[in-house]
C-alpha atoms as a PDB file:
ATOM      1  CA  UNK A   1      88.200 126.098 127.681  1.00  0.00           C
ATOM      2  CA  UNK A   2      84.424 127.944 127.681  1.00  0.00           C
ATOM      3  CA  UNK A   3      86.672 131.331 127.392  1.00  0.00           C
ATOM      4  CA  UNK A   4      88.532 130.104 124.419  1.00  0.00           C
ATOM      5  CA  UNK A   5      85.368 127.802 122.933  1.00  0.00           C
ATOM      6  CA  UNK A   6      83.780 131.647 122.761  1.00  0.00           C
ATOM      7  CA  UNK A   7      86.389 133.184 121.641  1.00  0.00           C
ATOM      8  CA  UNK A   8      86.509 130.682 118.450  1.00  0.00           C
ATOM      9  CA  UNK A   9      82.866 131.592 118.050  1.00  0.00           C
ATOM     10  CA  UNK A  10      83.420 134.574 116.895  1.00  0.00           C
ATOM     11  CA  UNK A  11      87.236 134.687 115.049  1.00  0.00           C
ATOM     12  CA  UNK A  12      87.084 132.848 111.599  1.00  0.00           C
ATOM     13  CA  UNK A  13      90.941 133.343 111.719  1.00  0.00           C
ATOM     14  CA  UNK A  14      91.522 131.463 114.791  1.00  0.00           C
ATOM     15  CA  UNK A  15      89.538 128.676 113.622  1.00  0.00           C
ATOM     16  CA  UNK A  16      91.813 128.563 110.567  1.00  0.00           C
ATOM     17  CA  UNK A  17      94.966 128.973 112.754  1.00  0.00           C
ATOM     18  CA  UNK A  18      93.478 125.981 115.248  1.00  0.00           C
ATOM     19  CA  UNK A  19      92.650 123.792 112.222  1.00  0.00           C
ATOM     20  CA  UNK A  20      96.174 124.329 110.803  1.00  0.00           C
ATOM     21  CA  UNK A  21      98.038 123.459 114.352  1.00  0.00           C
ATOM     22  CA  UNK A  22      96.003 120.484 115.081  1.00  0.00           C
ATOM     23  CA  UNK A  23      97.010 118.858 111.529  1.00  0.00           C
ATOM     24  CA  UNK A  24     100.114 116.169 111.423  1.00  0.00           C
ATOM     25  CA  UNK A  25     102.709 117.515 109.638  1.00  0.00           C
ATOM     26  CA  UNK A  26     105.428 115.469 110.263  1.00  0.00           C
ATOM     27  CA  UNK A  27     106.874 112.511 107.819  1.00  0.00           C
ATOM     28  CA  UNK A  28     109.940 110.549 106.828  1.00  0.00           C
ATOM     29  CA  UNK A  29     111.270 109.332 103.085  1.00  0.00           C
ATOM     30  CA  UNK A  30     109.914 106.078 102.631  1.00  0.00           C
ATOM     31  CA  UNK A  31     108.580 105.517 105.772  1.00  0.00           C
ATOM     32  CA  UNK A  32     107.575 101.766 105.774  1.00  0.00           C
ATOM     33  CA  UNK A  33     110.493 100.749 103.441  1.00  0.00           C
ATOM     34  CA  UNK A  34     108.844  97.689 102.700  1.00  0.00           C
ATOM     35  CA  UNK A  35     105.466  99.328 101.411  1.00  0.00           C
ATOM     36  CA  UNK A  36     108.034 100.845  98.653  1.00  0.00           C
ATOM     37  CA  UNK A  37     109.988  97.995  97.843  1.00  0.00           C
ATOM     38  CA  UNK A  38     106.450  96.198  97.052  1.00  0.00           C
ATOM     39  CA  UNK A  39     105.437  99.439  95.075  1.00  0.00           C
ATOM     40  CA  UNK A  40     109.006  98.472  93.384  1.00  0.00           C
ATOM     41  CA  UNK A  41     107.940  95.448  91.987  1.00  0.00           C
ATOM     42  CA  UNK A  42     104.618  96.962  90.227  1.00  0.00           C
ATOM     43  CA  UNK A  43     106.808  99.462  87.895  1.00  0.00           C
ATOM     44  CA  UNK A  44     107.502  96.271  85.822  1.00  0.00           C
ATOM     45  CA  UNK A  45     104.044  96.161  84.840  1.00  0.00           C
ATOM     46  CA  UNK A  46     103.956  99.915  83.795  1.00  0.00           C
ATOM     47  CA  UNK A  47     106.733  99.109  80.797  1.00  0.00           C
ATOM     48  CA  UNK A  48     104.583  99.367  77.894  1.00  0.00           C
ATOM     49  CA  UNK A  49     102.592 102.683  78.962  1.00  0.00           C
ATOM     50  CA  UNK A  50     104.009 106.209  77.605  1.00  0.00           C
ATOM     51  CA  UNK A  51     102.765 107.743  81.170  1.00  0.00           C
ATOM     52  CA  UNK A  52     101.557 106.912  84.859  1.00  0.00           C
ATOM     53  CA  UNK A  53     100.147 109.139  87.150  1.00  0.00           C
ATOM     54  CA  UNK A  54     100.501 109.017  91.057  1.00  0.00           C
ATOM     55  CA  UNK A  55      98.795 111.279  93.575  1.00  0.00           C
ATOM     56  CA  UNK A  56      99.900 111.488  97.157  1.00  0.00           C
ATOM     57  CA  UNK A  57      97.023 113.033  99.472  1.00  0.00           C
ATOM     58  CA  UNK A  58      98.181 114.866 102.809  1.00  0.00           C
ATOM     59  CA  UNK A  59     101.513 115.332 101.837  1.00  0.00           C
ATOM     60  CA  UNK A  60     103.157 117.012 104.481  1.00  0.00           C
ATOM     61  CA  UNK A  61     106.544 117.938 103.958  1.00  0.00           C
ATOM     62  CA  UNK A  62     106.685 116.278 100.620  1.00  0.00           C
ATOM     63  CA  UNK A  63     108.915 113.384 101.969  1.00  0.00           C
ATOM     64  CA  UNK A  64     106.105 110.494 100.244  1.00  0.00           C
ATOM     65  CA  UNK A  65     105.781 111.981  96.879  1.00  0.00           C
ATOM     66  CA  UNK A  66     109.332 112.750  96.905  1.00  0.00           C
ATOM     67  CA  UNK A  67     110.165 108.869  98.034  1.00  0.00           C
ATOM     68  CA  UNK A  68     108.268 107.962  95.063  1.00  0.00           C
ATOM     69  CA  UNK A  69     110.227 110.243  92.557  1.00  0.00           C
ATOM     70  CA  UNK A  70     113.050 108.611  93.924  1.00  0.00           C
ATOM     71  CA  UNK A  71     112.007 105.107  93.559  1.00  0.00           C
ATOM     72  CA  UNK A  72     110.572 105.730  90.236  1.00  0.00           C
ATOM     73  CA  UNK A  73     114.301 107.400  88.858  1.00  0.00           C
ATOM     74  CA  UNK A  74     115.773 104.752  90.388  1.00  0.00           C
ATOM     75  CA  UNK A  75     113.721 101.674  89.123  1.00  0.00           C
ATOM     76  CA  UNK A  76     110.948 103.008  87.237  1.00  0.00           C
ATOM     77  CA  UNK A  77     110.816 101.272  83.267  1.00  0.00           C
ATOM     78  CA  UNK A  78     112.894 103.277  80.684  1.00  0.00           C
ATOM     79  CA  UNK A  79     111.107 105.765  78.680  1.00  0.00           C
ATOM     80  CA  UNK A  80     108.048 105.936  80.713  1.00  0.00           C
ATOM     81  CA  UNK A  81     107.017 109.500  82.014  1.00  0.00           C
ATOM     82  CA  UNK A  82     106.093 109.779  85.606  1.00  0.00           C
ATOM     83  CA  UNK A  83     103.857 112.370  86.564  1.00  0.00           C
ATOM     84  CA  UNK A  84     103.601 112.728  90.390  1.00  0.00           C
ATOM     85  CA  UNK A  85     100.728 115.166  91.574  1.00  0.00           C
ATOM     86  CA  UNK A  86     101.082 116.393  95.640  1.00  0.00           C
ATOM     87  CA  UNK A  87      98.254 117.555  97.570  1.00  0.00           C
ATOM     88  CA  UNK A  88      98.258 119.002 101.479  1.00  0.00           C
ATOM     89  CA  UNK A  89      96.005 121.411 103.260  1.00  0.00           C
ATOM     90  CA  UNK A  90      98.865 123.388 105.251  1.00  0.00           C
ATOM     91  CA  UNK A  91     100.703 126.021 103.282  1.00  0.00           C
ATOM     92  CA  UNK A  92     103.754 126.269 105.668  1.00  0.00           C
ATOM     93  CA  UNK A  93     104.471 122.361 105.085  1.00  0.00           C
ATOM     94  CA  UNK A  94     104.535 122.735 101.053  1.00  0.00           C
ATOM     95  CA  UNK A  95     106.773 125.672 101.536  1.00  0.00           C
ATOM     96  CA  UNK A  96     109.451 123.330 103.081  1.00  0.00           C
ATOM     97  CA  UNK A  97     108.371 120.336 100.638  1.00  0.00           C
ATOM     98  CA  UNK A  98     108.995 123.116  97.741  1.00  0.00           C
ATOM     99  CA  UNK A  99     112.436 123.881  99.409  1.00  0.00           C
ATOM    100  CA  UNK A 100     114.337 120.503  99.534  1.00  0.00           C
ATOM    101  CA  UNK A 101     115.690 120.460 102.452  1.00  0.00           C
ATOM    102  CA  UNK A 102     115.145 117.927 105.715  1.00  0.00           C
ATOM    103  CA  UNK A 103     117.009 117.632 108.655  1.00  0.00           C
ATOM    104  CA  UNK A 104     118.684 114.330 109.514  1.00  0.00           C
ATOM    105  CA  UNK A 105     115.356 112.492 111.006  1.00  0.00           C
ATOM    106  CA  UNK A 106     113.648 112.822 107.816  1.00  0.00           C
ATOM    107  CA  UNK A 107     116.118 110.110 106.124  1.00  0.00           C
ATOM    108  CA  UNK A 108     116.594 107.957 108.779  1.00  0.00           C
ATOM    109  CA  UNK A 109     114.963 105.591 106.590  1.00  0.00           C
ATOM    110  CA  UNK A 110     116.819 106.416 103.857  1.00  0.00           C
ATOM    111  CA  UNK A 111     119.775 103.582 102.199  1.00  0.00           C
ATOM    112  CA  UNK A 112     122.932 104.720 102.520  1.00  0.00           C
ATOM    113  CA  UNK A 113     123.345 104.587  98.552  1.00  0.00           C
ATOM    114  CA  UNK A 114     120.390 106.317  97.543  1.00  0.00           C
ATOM    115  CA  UNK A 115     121.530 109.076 100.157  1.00  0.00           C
ATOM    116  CA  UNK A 116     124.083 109.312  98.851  1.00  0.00           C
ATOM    117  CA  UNK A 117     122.785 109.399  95.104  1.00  0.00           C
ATOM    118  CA  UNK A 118     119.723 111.876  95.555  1.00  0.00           C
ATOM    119  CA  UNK A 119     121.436 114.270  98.088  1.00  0.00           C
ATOM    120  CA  UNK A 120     123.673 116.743  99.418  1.00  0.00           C
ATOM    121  CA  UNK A 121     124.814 118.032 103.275  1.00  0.00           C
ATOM    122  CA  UNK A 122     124.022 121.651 103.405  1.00  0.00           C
ATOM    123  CA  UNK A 123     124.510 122.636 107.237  1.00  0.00           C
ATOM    124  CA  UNK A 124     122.277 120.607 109.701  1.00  0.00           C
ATOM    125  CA  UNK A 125     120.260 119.675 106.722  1.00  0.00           C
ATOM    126  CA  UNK A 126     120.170 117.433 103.697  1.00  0.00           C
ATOM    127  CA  UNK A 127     119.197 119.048 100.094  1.00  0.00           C
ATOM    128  CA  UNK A 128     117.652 116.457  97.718  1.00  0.00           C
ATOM    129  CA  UNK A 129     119.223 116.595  94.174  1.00  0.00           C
ATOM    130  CA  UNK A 130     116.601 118.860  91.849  1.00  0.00           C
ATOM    131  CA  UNK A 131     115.879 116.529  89.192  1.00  0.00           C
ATOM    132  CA  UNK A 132     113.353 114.875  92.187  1.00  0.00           C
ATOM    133  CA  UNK A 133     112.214 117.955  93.047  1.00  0.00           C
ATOM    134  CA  UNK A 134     111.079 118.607  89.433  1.00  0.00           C
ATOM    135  CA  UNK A 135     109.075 115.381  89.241  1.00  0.00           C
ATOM    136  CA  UNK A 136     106.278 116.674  91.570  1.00  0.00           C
ATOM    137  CA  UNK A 137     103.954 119.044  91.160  1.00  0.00           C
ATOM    138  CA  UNK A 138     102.608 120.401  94.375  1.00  0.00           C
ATOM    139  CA  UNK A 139      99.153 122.203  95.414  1.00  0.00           C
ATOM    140  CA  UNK A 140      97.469 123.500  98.657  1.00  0.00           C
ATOM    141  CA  UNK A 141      93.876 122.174  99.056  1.00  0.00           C
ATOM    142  CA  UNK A 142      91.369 120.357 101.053  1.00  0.00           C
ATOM    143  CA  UNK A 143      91.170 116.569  99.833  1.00  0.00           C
ATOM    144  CA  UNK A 144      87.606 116.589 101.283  1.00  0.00           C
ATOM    145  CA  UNK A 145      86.453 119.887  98.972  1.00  0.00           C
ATOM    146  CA  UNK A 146      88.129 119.653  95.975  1.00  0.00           C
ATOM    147  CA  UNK A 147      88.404 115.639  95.781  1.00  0.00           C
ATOM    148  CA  UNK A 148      91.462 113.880  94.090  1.00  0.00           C
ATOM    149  CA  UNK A 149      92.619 114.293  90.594  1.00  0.00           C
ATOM    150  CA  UNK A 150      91.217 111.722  87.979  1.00  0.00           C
ATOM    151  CA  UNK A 151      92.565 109.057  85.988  1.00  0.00           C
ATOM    152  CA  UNK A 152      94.755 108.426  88.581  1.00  0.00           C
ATOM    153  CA  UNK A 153      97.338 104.758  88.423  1.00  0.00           C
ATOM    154  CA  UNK A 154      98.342 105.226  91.950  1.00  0.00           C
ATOM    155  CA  UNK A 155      96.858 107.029  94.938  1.00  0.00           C
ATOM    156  CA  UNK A 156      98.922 107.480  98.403  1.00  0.00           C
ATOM    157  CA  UNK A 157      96.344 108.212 101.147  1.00  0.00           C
ATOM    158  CA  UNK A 158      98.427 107.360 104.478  1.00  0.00           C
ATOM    159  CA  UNK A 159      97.699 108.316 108.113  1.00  0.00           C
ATOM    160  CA  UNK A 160      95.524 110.832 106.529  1.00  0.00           C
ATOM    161  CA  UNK A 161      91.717 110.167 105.703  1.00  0.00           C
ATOM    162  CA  UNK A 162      91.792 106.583 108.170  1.00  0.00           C
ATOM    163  CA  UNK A 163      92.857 107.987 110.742  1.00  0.00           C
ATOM    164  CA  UNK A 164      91.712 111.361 111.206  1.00  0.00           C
ATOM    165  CA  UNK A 165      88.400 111.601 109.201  1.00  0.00           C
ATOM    166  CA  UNK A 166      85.246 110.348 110.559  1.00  0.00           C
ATOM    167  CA  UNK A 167      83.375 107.285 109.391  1.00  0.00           C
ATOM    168  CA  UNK A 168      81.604 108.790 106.795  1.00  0.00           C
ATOM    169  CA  UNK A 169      84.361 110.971 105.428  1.00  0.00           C
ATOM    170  CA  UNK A 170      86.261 107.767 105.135  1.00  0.00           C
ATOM    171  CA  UNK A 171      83.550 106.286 103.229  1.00  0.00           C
ATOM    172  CA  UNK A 172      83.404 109.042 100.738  1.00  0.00           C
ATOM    173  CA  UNK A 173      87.229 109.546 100.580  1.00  0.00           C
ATOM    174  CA  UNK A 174      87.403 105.576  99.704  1.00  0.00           C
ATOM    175  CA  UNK A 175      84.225 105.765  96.815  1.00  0.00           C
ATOM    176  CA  UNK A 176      86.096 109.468  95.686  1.00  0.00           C
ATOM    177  CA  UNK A 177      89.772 107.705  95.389  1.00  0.00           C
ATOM    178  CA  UNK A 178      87.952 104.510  93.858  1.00  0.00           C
ATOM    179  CA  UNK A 179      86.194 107.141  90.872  1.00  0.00           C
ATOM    180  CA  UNK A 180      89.684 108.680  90.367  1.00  0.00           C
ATOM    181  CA  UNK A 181      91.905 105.193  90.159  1.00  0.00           C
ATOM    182  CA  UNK A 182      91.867 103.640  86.755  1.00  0.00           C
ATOM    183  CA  UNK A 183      90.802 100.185  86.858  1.00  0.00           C
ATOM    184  CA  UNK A 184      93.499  97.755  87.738  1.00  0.00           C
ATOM    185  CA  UNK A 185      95.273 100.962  89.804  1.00  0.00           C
ATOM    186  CA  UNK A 186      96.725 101.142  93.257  1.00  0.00           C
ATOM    187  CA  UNK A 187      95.477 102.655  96.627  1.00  0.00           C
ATOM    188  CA  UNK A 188      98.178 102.423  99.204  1.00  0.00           C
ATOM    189  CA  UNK A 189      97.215 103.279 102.876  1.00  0.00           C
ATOM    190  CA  UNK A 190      99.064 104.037 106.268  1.00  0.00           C
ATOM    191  CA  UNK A 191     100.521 100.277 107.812  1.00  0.00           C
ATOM    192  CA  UNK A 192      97.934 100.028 110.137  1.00  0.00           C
ATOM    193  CA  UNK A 193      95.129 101.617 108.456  1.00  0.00           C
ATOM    194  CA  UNK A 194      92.197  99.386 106.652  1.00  0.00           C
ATOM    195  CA  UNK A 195      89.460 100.589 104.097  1.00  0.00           C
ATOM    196  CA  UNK A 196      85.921  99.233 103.553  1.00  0.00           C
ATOM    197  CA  UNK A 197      85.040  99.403 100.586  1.00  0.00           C
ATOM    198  CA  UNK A 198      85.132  95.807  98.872  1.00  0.00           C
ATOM    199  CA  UNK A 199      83.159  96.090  95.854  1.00  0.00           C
ATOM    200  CA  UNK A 200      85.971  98.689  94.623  1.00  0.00           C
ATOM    201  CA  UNK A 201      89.289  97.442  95.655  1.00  0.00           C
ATOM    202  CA  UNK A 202      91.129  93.814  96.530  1.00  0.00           C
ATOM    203  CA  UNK A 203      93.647  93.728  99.397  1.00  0.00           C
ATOM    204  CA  UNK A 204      97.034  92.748  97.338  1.00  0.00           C
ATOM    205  CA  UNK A 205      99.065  93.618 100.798  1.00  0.00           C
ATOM    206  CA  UNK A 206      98.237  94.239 104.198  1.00  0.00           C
ATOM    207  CA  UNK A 207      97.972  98.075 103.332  1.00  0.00           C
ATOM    208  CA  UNK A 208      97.969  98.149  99.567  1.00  0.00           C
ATOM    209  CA  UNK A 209      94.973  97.611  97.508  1.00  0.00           C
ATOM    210  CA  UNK A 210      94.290  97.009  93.595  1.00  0.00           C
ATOM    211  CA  UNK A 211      90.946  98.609  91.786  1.00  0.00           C
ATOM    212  CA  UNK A 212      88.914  95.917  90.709  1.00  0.00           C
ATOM    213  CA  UNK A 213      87.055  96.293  87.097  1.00  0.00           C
ATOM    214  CA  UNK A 214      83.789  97.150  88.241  1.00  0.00           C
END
């Protein structure tokens, strides 16, 4: 360990190559089904707008944003635009989110029907249909430098920020995400994950929260 803890000392590219192994890469399409099926039953609310715009932070493979896409084709109100932004730190994980394909473990959580619907066997793996794939936009980044998009109507920040960042980069990533939601617009965190930050958001749902009007 004091051989290696010197060698990082002085090899920027090994820090890099450290940072990128020890991030979590791995996700499923809509992981917590019943987070989604609440998400469901906010589109309703959505039916007069001419846009919405969601942001999923620490993307990984691109199996959340994607779920959304999904859920949004599927359910989403008629003639409203859906404009689904992707953000992750590690370039070889939005290579394979910008490919479409998963193997079988990524859709365990996937409903028979909308497997069926949204994708295609190609080998070992599963290709989702390309009319998802062209409802995200994805981007390579560091949530903590850059910050999240603005004028956001629904962030996804799970098993990300509260539970890998420290206390105070918590704290900031909650006041950041709170600048970027529009008032009356959604934060959804990781099941078991809680935020502190009252005077910005109510708790509608054990892991989704609504920004108040302040």
């Amino acid at each position: 360990m004091d051989e290696y803890r010197a060698f990082l000392s002085g090899d920027a590219r090994e820090i890099r190559y450290l940072a990128q192994l020890m991030g979590v890469t791995i996700s499923r399409f809509f992981r917590d089904a019943d987070v989604y099926e609440h998400l469901r039953q906010i589109w309703p609310g959505w039916s007069a707008r001419q846009r919405v715009l969601m942001f999923s932070a620490g993307c990984a493979g691109g199996e959340e944003p994607y779920s959304l896409a999904i859920l949004w084709h599927a359910w989403g109100p008629p003639g409203v635009k859906a404009v689904i932004l992707a953000l992750d730190i590690d370039s070889a994980s939005l290579a394979r989110a910008k490919a479409g394909l998963y193997p079988p473990g990524s859709l365990r959580e996937v409903a028979p029907t909308i497997r069926r619907r949204y994708f295609r066997p190609q080998g070992r793996f599963w290709r989702l249909d390309d009319e998802i794939m062209n409802m995200v936009d994805f981007y390579r980044g560091d949530l903590q430098e850059i910050g999240p998009p603005l004028h956001l109507d629904l962030v996804m920040c799970r098993n990300m920020a509260y539970t890998y960042f420290s206390n105070a980069a918590r704290m900031w990533t909650t006041k950041a995400l709170a600048r970027a939601l529009n008032p009356g617009g959604w934060l959804v965190v990781g099941a078991k994950e809680r935020i502190h930050c009252e005077e910005a958001f109510k708790a509608v749902y054990p892991c989704i929260y609504q920004r108040t009007d302040s």
